[in-house]
N, C-alpha and C. Protein backbone atom coordinates (compact mmCIF):
# COMPACT_ATOMS: atom_id res chain seq x y z
N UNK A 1 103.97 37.25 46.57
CA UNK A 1 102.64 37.36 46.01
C UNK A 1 102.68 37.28 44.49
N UNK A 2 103.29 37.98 43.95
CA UNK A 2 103.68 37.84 42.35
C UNK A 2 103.82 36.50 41.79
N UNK A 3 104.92 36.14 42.41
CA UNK A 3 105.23 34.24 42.04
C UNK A 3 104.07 33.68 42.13
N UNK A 4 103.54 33.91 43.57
CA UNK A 4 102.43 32.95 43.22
C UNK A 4 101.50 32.86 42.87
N UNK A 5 100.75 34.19 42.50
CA UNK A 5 100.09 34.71 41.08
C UNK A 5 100.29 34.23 39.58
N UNK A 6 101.36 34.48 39.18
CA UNK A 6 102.19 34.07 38.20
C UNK A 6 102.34 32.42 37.99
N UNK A 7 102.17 32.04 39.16
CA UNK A 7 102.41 30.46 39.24
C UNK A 7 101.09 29.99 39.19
N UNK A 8 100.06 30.51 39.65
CA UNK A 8 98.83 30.06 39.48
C UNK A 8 98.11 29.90 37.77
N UNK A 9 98.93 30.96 37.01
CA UNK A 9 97.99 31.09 35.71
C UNK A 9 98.76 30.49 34.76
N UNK A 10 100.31 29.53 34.94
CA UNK A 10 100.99 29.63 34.43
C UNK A 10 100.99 29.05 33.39
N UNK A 11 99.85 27.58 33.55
CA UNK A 11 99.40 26.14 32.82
C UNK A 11 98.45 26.81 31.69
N UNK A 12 97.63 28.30 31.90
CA UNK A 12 96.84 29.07 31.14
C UNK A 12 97.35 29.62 30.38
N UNK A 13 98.67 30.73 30.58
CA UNK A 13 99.61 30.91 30.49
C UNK A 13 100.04 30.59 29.23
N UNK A 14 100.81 29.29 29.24
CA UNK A 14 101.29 28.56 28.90
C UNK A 14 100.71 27.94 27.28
N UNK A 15 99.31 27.64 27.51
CA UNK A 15 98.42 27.10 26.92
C UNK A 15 97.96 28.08 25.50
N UNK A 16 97.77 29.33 26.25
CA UNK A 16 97.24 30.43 25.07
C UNK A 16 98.76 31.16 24.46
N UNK A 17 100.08 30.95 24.94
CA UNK A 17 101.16 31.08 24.21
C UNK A 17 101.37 29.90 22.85
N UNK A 18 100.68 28.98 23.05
CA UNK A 18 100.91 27.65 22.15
C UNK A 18 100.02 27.80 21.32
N UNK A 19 98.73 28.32 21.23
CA UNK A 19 97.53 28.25 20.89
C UNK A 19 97.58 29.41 19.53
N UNK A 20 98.29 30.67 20.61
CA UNK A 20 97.72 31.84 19.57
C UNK A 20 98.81 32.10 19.16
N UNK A 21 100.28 32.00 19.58
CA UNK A 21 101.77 32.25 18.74
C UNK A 21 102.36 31.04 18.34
N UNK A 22 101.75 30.47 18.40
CA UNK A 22 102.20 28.88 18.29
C UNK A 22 103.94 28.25 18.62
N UNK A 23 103.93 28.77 19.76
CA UNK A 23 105.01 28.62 20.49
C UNK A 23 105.11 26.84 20.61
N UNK A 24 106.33 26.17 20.77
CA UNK A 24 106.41 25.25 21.22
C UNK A 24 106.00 24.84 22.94
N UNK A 25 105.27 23.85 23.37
CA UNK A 25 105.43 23.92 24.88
C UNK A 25 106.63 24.10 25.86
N UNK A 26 108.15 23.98 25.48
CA UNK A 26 109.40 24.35 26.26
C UNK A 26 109.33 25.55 26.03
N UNK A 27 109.68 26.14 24.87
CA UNK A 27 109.72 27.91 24.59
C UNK A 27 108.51 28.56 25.76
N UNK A 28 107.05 28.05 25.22
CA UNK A 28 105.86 28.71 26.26
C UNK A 28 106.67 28.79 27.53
N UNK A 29 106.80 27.81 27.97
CA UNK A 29 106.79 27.63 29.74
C UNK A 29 107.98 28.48 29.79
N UNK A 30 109.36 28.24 29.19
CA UNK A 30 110.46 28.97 29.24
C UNK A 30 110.21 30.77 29.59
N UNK A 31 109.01 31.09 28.28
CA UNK A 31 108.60 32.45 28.25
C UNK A 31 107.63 32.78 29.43
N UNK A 32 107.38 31.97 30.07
CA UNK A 32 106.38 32.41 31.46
C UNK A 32 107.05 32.80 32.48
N UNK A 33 108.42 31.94 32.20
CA UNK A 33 108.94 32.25 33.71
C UNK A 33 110.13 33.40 33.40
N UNK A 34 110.25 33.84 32.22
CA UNK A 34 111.28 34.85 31.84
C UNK A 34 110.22 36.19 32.08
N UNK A 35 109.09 36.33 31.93
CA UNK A 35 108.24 37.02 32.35
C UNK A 35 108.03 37.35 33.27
N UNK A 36 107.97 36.18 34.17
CA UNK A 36 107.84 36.01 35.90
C UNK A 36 109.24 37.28 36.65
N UNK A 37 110.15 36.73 35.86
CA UNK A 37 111.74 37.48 36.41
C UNK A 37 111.76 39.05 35.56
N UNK A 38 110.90 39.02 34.50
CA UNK A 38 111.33 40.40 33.89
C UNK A 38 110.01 41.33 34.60
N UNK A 39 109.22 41.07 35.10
CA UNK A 39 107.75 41.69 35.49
C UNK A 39 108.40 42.04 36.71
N UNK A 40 109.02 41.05 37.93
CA UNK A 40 109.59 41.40 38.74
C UNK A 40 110.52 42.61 39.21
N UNK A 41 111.29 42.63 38.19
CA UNK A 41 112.73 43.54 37.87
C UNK A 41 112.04 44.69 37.64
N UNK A 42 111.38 44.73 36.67
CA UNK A 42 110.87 45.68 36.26
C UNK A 42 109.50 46.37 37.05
N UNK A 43 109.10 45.87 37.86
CA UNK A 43 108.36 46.90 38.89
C UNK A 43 109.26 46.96 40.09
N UNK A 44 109.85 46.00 40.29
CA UNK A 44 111.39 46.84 41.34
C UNK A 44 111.56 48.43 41.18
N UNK A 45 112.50 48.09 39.60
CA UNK A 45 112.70 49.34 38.89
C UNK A 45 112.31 50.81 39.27
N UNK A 46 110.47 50.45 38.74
CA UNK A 46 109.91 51.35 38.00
C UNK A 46 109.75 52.14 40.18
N UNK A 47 109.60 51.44 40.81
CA UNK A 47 109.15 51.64 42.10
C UNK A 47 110.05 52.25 42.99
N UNK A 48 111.91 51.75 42.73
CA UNK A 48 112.63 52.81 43.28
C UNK A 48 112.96 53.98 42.87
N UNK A 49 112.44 53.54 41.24
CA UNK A 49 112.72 55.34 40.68
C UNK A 49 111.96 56.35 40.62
N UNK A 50 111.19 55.60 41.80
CA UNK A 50 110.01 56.99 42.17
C UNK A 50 108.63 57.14 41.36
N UNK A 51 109.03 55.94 40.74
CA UNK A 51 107.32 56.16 39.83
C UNK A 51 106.15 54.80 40.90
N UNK A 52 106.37 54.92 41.79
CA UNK A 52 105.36 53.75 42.43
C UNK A 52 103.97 54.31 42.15
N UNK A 53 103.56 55.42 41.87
CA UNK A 53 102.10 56.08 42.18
C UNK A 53 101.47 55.50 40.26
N UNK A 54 102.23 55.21 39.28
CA UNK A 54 102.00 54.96 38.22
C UNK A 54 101.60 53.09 38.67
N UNK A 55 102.80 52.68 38.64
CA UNK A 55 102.83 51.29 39.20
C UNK A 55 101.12 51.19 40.00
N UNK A 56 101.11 51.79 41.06
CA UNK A 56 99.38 51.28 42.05
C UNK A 56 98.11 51.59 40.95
N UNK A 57 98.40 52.63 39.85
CA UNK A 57 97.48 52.98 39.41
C UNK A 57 97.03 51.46 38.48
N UNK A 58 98.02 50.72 37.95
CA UNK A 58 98.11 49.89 37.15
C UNK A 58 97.37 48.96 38.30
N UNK A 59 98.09 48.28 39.19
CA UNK A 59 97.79 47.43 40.05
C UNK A 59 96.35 47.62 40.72
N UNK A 60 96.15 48.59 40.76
CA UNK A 60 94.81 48.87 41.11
C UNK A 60 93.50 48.52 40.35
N UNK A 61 94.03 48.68 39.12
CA UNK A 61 93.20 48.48 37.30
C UNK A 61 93.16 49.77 37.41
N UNK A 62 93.26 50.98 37.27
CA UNK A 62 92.61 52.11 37.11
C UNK A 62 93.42 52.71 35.75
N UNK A 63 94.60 51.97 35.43
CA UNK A 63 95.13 52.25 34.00
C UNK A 63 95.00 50.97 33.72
N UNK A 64 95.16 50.46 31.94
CA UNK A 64 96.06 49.60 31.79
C UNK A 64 97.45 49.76 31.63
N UNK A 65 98.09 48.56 31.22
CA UNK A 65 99.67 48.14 31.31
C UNK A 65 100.52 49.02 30.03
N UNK A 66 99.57 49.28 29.26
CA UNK A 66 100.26 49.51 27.78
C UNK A 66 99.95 51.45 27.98
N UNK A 67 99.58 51.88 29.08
CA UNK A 67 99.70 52.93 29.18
C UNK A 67 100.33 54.15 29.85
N UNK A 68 101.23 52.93 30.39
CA UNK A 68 102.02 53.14 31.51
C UNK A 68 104.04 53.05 30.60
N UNK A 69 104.64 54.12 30.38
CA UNK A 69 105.78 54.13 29.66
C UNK A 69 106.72 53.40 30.62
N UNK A 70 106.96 53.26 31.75
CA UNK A 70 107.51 52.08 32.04
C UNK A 70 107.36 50.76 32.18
N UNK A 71 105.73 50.71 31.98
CA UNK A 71 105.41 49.13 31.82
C UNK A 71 106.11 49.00 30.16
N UNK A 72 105.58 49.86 29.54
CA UNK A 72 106.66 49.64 27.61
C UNK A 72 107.77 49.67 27.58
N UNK A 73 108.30 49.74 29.03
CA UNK A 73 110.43 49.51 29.05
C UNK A 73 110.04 48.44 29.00
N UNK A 74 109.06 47.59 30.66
CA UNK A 74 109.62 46.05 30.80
C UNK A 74 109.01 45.53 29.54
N UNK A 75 108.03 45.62 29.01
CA UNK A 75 107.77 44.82 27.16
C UNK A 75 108.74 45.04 26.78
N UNK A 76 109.61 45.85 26.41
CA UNK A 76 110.66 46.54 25.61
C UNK A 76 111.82 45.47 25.68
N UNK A 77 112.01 44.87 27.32
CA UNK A 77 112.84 44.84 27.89
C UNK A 77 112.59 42.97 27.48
N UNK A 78 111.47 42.88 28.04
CA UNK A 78 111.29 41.28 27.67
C UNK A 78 111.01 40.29 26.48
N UNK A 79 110.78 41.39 25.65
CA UNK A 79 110.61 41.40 23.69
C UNK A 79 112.29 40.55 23.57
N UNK A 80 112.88 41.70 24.70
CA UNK A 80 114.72 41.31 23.75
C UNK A 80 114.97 40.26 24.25
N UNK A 81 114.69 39.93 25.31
CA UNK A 81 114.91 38.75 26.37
C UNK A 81 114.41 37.31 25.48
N UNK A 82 113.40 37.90 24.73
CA UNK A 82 112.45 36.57 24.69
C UNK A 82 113.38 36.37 23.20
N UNK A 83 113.75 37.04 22.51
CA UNK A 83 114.57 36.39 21.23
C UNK A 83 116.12 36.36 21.27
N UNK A 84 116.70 37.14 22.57
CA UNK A 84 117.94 36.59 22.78
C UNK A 84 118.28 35.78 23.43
N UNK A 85 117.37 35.33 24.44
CA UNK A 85 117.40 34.38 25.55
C UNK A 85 116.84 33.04 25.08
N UNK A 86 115.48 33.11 23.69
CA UNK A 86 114.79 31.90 23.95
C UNK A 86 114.78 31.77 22.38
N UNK A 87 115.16 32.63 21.43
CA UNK A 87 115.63 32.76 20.36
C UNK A 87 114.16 32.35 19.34
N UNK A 88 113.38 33.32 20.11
CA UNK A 88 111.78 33.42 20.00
C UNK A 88 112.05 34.35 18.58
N UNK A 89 111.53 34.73 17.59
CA UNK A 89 111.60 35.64 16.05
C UNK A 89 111.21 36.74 16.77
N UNK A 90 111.67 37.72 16.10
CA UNK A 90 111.08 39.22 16.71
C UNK A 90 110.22 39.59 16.78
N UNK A 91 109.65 39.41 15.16
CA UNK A 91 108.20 39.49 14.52
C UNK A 91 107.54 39.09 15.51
N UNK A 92 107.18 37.86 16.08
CA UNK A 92 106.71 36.86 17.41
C UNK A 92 106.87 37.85 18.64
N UNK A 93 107.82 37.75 18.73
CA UNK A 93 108.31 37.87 20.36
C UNK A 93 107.56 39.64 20.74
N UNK A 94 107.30 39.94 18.99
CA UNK A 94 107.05 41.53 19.59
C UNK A 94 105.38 41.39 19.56
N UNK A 95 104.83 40.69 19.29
CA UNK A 95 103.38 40.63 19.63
C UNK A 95 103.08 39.36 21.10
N UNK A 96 103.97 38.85 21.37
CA UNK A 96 103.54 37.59 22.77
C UNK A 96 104.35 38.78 23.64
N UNK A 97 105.17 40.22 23.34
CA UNK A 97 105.85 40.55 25.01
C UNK A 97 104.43 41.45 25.90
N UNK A 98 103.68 42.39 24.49
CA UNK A 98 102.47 42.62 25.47
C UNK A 98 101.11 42.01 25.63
N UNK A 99 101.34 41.41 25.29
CA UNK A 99 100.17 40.16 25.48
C UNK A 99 100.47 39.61 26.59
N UNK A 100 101.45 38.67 26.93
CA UNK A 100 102.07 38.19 28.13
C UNK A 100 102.47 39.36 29.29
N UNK A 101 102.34 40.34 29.42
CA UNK A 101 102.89 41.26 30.50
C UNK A 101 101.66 41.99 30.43
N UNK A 102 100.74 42.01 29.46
CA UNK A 102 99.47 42.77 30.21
C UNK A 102 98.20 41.45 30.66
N UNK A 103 98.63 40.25 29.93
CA UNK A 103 97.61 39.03 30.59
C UNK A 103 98.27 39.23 32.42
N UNK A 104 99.18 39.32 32.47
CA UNK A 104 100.03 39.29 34.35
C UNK A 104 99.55 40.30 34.67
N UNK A 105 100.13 41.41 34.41
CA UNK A 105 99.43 42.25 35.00
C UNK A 105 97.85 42.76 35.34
N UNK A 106 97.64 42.35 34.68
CA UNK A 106 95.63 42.13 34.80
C UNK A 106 95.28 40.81 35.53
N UNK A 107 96.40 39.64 35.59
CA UNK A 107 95.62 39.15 36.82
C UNK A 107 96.27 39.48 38.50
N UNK A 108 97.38 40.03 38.16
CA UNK A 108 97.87 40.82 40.09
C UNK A 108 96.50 41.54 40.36
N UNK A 109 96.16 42.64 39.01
CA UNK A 109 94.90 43.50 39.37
C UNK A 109 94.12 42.82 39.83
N UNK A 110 93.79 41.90 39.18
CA UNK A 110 92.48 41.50 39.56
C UNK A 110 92.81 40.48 41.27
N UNK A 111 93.68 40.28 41.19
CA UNK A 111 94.02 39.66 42.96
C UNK A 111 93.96 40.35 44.20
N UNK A 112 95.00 41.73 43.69
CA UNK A 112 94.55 42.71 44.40
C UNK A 112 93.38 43.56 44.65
N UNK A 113 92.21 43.27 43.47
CA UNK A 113 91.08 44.22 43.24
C UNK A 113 90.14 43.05 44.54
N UNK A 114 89.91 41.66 44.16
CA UNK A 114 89.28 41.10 44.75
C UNK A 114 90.04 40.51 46.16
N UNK A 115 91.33 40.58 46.75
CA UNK A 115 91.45 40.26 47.84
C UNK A 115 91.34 41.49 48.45
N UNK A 116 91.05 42.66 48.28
CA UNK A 116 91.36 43.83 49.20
C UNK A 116 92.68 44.10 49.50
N UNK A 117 93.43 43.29 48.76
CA UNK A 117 94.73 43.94 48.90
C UNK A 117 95.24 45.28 49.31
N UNK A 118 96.34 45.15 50.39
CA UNK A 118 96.49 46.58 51.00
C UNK A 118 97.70 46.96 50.30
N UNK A 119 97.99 48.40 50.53
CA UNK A 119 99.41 48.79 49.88
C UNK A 119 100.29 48.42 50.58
N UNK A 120 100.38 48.27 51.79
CA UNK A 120 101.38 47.44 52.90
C UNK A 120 102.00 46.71 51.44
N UNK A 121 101.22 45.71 51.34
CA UNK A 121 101.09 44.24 50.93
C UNK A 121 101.94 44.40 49.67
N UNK A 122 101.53 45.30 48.92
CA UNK A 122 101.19 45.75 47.16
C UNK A 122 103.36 46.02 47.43
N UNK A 123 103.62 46.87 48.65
CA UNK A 123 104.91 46.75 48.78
C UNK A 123 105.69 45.51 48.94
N UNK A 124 105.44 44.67 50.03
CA UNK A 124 106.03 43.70 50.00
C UNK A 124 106.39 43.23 48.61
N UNK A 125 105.20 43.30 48.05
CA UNK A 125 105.66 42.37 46.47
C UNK A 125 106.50 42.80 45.89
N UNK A 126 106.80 44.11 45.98
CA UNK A 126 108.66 44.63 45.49
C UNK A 126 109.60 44.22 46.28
N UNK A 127 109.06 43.34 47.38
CA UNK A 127 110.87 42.56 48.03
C UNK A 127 111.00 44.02 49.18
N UNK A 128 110.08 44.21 49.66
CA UNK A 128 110.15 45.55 50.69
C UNK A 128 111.15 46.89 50.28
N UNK A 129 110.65 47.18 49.03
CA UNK A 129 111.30 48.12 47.92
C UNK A 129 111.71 49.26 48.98
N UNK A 130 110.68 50.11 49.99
CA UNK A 130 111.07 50.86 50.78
C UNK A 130 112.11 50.91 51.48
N UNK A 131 112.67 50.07 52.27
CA UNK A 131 113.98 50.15 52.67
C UNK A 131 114.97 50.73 51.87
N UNK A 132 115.06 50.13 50.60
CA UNK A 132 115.97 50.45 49.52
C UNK A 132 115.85 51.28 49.17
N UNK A 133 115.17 52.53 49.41
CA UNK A 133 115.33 53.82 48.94
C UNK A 133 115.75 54.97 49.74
N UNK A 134 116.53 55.72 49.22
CA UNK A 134 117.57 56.48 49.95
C UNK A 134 117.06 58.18 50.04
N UNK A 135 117.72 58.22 51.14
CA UNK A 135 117.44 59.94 51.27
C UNK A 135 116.21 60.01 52.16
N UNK A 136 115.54 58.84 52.60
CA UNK A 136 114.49 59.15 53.89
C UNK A 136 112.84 58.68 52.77
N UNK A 137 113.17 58.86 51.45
CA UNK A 137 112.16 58.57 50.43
C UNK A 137 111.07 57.37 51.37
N UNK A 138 111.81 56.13 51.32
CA UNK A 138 111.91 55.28 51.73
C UNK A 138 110.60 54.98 53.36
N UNK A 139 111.31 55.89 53.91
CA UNK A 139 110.37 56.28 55.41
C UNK A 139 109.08 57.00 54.72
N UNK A 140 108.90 57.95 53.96
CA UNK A 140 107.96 59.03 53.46
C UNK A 140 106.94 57.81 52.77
N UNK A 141 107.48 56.90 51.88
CA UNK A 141 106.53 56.18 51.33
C UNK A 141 106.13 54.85 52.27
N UNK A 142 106.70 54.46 53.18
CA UNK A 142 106.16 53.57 54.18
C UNK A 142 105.07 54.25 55.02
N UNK A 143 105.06 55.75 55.19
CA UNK A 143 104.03 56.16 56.04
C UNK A 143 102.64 56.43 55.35
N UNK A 144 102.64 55.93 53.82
CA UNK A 144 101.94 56.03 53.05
C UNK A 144 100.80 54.30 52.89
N UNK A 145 101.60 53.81 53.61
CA UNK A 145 100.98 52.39 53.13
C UNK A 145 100.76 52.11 54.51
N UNK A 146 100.83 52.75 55.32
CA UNK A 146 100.30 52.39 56.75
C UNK A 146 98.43 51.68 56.72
């Protein structure tokens, strides 16, 4: 569901990275999909370490992204990515990491707000994160998304 969220806005994406940081079009697209993989990782993360109830609040819209201290790891996380990986300026890279990770995250919200998205579902998109959690956690939060 993410990917193809992510894949849907990507040409938009893409467009307002060129526009307002004046990114080159390889760097843009490069930085969409380093986004795509760091947004991923990073609600993995934030979801086996027991913070999923922060995570739905976001996904839900009922916070934003920038208020959430582990959504400011994955910025944190994709700031470094984006100037060690794409050798984006810092100065830059530190105003396009929450711009780009709260434009995504506000449109999952809004996918999930308008498809009725279930939490079943909202799990899957962590790669069925529940299994992977140990100590029975795992079972406790699957009976939650029933």
């Amino acid at each position: 569901m993410l990917e193809n969220i992510i894949n849907s806005v990507k040409g938009q994406l893409t467009g307002e990275l060129q526009n307002k940081f004046q990114l080159q079009p390889d760097t843009a697209s490069k930085s969409v999909d380093l986004a795509k993989d760091s947004l991923a990782a990073g609600l993995k993360q934030q979801a086996s370490s027991g913070d999923f109830g922060g995570m739905m609040d976001i996904l839900k819209g009922q916070k934003s992204p920038t208020e959430h201290s582990g959504m400011n790891s994955m910025i944190g996380n994709y700031v470094n990515d984006l100037t060690t990986k794409l050798g984006v300026p810092e100065s830059i890279a530190k105003q396009v990491g929450p711009f780009v990770i709260s434009f995504l995250m506000n449109k999952v919200s809004g996918k999930v707000s308008a498809d009725g998205t279930s939490q079943s579902d909202l799990m899957g998109m962590f790669g069925g994160i529940k299994d992977k959690l140990s100590g029975g956690l795992g079972d406790k939060l699957g009976g939650l998304f029933k």
